[in-house]
PDB file of N, CA and C in Angstrom:
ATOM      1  N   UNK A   1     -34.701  35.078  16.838  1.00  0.00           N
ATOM      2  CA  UNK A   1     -33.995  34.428  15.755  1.00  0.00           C
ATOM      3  C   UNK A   1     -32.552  34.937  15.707  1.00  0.00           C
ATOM      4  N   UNK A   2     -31.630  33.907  15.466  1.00  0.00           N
ATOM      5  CA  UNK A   2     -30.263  34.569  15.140  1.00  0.00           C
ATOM      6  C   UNK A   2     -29.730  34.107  13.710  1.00  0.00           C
ATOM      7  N   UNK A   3     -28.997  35.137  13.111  1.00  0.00           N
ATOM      8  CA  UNK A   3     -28.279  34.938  11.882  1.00  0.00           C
ATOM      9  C   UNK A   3     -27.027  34.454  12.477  1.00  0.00           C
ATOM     10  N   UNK A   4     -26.773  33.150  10.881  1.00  0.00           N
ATOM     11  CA  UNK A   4     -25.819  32.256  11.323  1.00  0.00           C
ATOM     12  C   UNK A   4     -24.612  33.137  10.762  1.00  0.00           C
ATOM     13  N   UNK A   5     -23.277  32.994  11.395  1.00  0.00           N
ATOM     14  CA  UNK A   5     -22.401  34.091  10.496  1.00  0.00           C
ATOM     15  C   UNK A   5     -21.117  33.025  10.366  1.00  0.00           C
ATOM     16  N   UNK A   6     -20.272  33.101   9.783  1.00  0.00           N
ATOM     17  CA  UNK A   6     -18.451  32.074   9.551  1.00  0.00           C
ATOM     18  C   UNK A   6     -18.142  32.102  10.676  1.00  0.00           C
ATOM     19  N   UNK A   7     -18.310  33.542  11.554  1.00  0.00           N
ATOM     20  CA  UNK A   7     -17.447  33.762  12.565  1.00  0.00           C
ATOM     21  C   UNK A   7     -18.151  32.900  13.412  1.00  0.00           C
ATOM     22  N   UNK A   8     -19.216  33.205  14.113  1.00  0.00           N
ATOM     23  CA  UNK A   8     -19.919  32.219  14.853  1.00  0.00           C
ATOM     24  C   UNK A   8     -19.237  30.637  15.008  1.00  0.00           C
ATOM     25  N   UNK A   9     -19.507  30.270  13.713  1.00  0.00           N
ATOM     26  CA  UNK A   9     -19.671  28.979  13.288  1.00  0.00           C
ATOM     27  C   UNK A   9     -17.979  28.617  14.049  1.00  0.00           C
ATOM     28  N   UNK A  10     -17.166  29.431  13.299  1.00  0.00           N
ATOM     29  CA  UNK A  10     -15.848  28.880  13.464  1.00  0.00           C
ATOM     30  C   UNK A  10     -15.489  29.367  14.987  1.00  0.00           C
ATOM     31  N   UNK A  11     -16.306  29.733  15.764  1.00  0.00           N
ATOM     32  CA  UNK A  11     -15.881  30.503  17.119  1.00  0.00           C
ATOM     33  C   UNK A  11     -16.412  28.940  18.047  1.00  0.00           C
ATOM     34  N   UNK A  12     -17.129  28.133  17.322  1.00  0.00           N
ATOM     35  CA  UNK A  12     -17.680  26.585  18.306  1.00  0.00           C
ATOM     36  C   UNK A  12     -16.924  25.722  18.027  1.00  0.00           C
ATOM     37  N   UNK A  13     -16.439  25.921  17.316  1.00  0.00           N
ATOM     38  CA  UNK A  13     -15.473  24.300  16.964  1.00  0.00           C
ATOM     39  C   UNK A  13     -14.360  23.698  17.901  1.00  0.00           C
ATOM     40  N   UNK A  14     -14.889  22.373  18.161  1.00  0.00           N
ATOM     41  CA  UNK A  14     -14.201  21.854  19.030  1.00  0.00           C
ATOM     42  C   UNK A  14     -12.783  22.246  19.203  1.00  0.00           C
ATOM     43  N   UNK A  15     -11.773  21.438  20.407  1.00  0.00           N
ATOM     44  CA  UNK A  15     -10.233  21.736  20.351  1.00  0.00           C
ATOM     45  C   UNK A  15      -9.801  20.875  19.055  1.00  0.00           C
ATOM     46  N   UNK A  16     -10.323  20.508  17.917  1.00  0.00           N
ATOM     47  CA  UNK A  16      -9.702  19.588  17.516  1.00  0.00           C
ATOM     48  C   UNK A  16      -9.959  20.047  15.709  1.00  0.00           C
ATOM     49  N   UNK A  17     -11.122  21.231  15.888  1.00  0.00           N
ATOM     50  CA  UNK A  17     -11.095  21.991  14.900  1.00  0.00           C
ATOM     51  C   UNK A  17     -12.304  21.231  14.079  1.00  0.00           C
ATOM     52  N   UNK A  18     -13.249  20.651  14.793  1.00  0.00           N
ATOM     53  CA  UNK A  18     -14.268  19.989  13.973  1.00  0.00           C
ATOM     54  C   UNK A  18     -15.527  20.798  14.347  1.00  0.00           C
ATOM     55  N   UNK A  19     -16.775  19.874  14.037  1.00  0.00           N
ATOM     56  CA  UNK A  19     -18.161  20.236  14.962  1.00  0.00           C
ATOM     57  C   UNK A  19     -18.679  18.662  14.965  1.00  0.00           C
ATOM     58  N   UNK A  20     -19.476  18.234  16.096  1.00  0.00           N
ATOM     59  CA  UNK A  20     -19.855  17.192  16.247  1.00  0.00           C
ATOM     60  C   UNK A  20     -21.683  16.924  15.296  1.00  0.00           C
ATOM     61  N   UNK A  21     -22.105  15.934  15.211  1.00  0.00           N
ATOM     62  CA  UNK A  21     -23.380  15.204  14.405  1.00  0.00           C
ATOM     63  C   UNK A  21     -24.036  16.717  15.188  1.00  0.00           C
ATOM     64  N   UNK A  22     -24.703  16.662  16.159  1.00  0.00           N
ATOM     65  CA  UNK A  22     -25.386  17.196  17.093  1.00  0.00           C
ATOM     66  C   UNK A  22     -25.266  18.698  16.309  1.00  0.00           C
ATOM     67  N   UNK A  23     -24.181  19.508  16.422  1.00  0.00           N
ATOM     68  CA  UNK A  23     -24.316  20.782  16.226  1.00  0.00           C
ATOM     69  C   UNK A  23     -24.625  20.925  14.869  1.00  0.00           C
ATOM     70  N   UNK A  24     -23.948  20.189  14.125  1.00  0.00           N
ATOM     71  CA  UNK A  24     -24.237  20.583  12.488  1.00  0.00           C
ATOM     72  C   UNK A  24     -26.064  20.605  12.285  1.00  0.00           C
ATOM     73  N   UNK A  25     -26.582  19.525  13.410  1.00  0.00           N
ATOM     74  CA  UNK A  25     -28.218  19.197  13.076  1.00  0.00           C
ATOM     75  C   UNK A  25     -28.896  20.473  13.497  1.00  0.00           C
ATOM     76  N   UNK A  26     -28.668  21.366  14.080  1.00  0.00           N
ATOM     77  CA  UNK A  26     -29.219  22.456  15.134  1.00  0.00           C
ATOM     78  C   UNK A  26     -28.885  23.233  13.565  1.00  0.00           C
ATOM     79  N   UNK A  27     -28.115  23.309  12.533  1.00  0.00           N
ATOM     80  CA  UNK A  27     -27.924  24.242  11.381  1.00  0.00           C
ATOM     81  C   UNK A  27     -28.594  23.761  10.371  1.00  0.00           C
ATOM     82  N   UNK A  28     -29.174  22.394  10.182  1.00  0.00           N
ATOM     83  CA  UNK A  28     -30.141  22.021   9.517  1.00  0.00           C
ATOM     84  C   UNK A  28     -29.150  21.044   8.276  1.00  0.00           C
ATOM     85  N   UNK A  29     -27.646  21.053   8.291  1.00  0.00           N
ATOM     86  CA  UNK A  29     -26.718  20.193   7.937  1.00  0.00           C
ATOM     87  C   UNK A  29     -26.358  18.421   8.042  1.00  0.00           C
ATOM     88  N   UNK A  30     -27.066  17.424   6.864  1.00  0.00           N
ATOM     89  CA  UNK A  30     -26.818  16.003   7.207  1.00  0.00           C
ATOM     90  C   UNK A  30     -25.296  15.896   7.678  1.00  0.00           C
ATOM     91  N   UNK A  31     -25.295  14.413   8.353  1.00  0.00           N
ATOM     92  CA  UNK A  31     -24.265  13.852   8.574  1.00  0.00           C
ATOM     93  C   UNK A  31     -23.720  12.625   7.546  1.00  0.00           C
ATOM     94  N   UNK A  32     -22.667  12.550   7.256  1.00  0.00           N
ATOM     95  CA  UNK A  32     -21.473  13.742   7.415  1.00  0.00           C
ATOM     96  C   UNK A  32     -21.351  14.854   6.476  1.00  0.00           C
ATOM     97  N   UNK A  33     -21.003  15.814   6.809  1.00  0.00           N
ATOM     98  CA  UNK A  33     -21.115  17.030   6.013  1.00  0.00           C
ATOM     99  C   UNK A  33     -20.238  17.091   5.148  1.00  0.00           C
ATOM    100  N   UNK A  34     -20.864  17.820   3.841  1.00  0.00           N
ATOM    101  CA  UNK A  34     -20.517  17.828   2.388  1.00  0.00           C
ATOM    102  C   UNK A  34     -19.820  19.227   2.535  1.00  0.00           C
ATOM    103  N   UNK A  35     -18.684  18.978   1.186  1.00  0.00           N
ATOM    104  CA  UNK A  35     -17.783  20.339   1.538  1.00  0.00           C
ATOM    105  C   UNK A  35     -18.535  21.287   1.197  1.00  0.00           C
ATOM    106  N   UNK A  36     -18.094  22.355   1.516  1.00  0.00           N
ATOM    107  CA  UNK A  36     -18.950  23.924   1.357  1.00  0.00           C
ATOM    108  C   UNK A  36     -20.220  24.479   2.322  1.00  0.00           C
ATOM    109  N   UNK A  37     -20.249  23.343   3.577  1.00  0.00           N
ATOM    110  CA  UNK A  37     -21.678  23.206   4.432  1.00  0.00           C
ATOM    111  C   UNK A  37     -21.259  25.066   4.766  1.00  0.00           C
ATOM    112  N   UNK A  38     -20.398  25.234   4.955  1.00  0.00           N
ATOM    113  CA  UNK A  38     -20.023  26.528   6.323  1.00  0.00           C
ATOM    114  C   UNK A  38     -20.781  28.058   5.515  1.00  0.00           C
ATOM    115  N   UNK A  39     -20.301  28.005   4.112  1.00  0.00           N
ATOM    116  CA  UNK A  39     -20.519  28.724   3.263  1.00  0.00           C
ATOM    117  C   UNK A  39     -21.871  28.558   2.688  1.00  0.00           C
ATOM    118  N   UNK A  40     -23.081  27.582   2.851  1.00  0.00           N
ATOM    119  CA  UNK A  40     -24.226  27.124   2.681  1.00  0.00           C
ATOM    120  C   UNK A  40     -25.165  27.619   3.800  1.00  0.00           C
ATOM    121  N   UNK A  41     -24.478  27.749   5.071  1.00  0.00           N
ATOM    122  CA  UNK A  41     -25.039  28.209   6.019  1.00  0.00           C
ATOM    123  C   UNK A  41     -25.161  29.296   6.841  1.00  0.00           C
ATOM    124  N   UNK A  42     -24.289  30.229   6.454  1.00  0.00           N
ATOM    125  CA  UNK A  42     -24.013  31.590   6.640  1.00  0.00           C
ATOM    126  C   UNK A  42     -25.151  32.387   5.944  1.00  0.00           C
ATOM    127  N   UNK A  43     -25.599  32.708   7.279  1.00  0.00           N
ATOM    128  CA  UNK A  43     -26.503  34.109   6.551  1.00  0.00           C
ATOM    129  C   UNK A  43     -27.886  32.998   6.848  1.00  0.00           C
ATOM    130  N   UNK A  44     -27.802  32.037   6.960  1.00  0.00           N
ATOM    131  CA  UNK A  44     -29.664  31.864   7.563  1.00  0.00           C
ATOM    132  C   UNK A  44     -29.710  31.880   8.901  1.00  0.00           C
ATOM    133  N   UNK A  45     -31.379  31.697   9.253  1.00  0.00           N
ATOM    134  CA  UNK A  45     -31.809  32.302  10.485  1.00  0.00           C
ATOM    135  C   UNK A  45     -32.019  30.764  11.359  1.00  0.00           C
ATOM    136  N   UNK A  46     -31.775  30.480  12.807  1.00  0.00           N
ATOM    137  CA  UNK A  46     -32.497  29.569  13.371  1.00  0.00           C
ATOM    138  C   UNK A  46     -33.089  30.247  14.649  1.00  0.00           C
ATOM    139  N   UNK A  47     -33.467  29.191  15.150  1.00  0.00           N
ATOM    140  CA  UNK A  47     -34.127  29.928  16.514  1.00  0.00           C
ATOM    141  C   UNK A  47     -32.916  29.790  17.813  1.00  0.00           C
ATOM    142  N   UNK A  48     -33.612  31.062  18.772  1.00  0.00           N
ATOM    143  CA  UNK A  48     -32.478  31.021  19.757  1.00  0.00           C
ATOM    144  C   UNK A  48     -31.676  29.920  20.930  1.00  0.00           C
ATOM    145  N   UNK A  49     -32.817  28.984  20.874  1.00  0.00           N
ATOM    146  CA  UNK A  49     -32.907  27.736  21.035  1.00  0.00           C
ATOM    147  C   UNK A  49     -31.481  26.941  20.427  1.00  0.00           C
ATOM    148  N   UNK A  50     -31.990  26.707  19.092  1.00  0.00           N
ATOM    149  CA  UNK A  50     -30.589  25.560  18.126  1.00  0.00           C
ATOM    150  C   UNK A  50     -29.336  26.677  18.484  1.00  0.00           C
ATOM    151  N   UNK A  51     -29.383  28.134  18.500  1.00  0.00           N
ATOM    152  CA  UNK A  51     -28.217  28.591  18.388  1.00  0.00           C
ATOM    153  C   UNK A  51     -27.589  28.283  19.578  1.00  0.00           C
ATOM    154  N   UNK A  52     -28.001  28.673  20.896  1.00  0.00           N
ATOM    155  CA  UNK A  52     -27.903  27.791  22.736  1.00  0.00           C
ATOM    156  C   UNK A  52     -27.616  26.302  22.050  1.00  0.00           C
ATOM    157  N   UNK A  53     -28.168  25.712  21.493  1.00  0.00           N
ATOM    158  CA  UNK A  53     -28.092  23.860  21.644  1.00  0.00           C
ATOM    159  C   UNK A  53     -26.078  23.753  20.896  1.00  0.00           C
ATOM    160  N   UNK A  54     -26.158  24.701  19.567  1.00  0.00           N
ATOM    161  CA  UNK A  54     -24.676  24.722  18.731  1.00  0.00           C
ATOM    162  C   UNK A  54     -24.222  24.810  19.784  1.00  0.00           C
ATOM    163  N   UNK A  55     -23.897  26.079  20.691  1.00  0.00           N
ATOM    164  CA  UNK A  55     -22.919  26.260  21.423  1.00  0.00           C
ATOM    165  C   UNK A  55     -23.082  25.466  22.620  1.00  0.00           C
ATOM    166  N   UNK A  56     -23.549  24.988  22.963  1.00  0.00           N
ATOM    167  CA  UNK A  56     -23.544  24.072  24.504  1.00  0.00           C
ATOM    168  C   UNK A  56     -23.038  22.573  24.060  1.00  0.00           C
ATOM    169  N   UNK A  57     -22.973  22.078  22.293  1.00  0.00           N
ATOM    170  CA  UNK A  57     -22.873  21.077  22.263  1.00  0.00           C
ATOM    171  C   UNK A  57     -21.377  21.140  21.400  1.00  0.00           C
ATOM    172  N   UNK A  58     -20.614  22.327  21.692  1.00  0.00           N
ATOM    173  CA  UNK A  58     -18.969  22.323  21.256  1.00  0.00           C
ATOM    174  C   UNK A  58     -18.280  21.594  22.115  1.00  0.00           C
ATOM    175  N   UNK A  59     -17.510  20.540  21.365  1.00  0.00           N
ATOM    176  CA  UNK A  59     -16.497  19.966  22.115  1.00  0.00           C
ATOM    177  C   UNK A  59     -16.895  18.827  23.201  1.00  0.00           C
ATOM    178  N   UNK A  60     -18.226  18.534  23.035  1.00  0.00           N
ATOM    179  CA  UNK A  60     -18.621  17.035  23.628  1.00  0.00           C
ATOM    180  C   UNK A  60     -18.845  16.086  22.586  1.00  0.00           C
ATOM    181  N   UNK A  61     -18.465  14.792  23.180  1.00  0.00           N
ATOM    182  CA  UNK A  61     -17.954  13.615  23.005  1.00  0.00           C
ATOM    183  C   UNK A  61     -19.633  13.282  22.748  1.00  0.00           C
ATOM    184  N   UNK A  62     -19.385  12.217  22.205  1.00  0.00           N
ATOM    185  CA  UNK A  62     -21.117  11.530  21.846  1.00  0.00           C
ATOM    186  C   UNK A  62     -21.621  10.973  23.280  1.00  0.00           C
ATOM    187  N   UNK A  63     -20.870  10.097  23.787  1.00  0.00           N
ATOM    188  CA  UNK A  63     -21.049   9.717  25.175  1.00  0.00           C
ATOM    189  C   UNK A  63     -21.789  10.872  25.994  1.00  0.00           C
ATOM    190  N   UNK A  64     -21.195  12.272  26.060  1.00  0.00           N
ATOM    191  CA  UNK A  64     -21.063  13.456  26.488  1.00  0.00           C
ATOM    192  C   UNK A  64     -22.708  14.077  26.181  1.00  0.00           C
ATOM    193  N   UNK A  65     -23.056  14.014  24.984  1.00  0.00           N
ATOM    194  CA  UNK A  65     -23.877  14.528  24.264  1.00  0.00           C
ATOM    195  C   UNK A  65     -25.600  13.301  24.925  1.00  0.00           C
ATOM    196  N   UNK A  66     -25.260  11.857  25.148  1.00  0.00           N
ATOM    197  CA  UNK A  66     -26.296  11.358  25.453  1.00  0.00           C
ATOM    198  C   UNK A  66     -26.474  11.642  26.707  1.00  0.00           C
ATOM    199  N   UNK A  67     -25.747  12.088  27.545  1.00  0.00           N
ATOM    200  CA  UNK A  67     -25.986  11.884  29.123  1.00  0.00           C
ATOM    201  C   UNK A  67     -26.383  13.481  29.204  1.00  0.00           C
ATOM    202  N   UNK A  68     -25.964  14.062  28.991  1.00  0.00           N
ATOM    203  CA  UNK A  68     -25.945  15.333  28.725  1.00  0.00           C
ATOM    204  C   UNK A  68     -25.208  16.281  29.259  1.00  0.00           C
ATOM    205  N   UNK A  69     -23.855  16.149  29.701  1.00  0.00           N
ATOM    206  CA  UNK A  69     -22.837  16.370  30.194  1.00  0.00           C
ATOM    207  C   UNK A  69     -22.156  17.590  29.474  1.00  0.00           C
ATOM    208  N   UNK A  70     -21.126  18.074  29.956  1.00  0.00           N
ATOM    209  CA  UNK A  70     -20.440  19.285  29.692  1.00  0.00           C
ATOM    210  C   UNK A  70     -18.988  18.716  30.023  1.00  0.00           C
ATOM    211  N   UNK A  71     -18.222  19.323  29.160  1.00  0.00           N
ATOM    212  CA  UNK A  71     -16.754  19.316  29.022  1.00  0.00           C
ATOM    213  C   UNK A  71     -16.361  19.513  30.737  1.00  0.00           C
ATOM    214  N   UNK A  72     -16.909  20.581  30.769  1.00  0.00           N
ATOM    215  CA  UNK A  72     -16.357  21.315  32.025  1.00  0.00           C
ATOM    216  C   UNK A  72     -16.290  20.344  33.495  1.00  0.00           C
ATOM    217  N   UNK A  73     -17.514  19.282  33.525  1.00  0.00           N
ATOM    218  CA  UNK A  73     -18.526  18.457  34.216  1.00  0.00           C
ATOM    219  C   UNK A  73     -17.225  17.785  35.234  1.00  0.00           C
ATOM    220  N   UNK A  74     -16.359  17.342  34.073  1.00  0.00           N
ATOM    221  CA  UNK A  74     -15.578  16.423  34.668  1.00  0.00           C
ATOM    222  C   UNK A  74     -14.525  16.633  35.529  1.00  0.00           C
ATOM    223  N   UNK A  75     -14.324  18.537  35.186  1.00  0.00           N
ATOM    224  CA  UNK A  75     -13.501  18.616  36.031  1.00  0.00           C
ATOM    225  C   UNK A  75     -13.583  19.304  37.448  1.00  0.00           C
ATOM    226  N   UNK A  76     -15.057  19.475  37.946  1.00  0.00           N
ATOM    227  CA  UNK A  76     -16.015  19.435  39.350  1.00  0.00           C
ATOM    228  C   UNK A  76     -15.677  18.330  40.144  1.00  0.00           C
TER     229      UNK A  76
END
C-alpha cells in the first residue's frame, strides 16, 4: 500500500500542470474534479498497483491512454 502525499500528487502532473480522467480514477476522484480533490486525497492509502497506473498515466493524451502508449513511445 502507498500513502497518497501533495508532493506525490503534484510530482505527476502533466507539462501542462493538470492530471488526466485516468489518474484522478486510480485516487478514487470523479470526473471532473471538484476543487479541494488534492487536499481530500492526501494521506489515504491505495494499492501499489493504482499508484504504478497514476504515474505511468502522467502526461498521456486520451488517444495515448486507449492504445496504451507512452509519451516517450513516439519518440523511438
Amino acid at each position: 500500500m502507498f500513502r497518497v502525499s501533495e508532493q506525490w500528487i503534484r510530482a505527476h502532473q502533466s507539462g501542462n500542470g493538470g492530471w488526466n480522467r485516468d489518474q484522478l480514477a486510480c485516487l478514487g476522484v470523479k470526473w471532473p474534479p471538484t476543487q479541494g480533490w488534492i487536499h481530500r486525497v492526501v494521506g489515504i492509502e491505495i494499492s501499489n498497483q493504482a499508484k504504478l497506473r497514476f504515474e505511468q498515466m502522467r502526461g498521456l493524451t486520451m488517444k495515448q491512454r486507449k492504445v496504451g502508449q507512452s509519451p516517450q513511445a513516439k519518440l523511438l
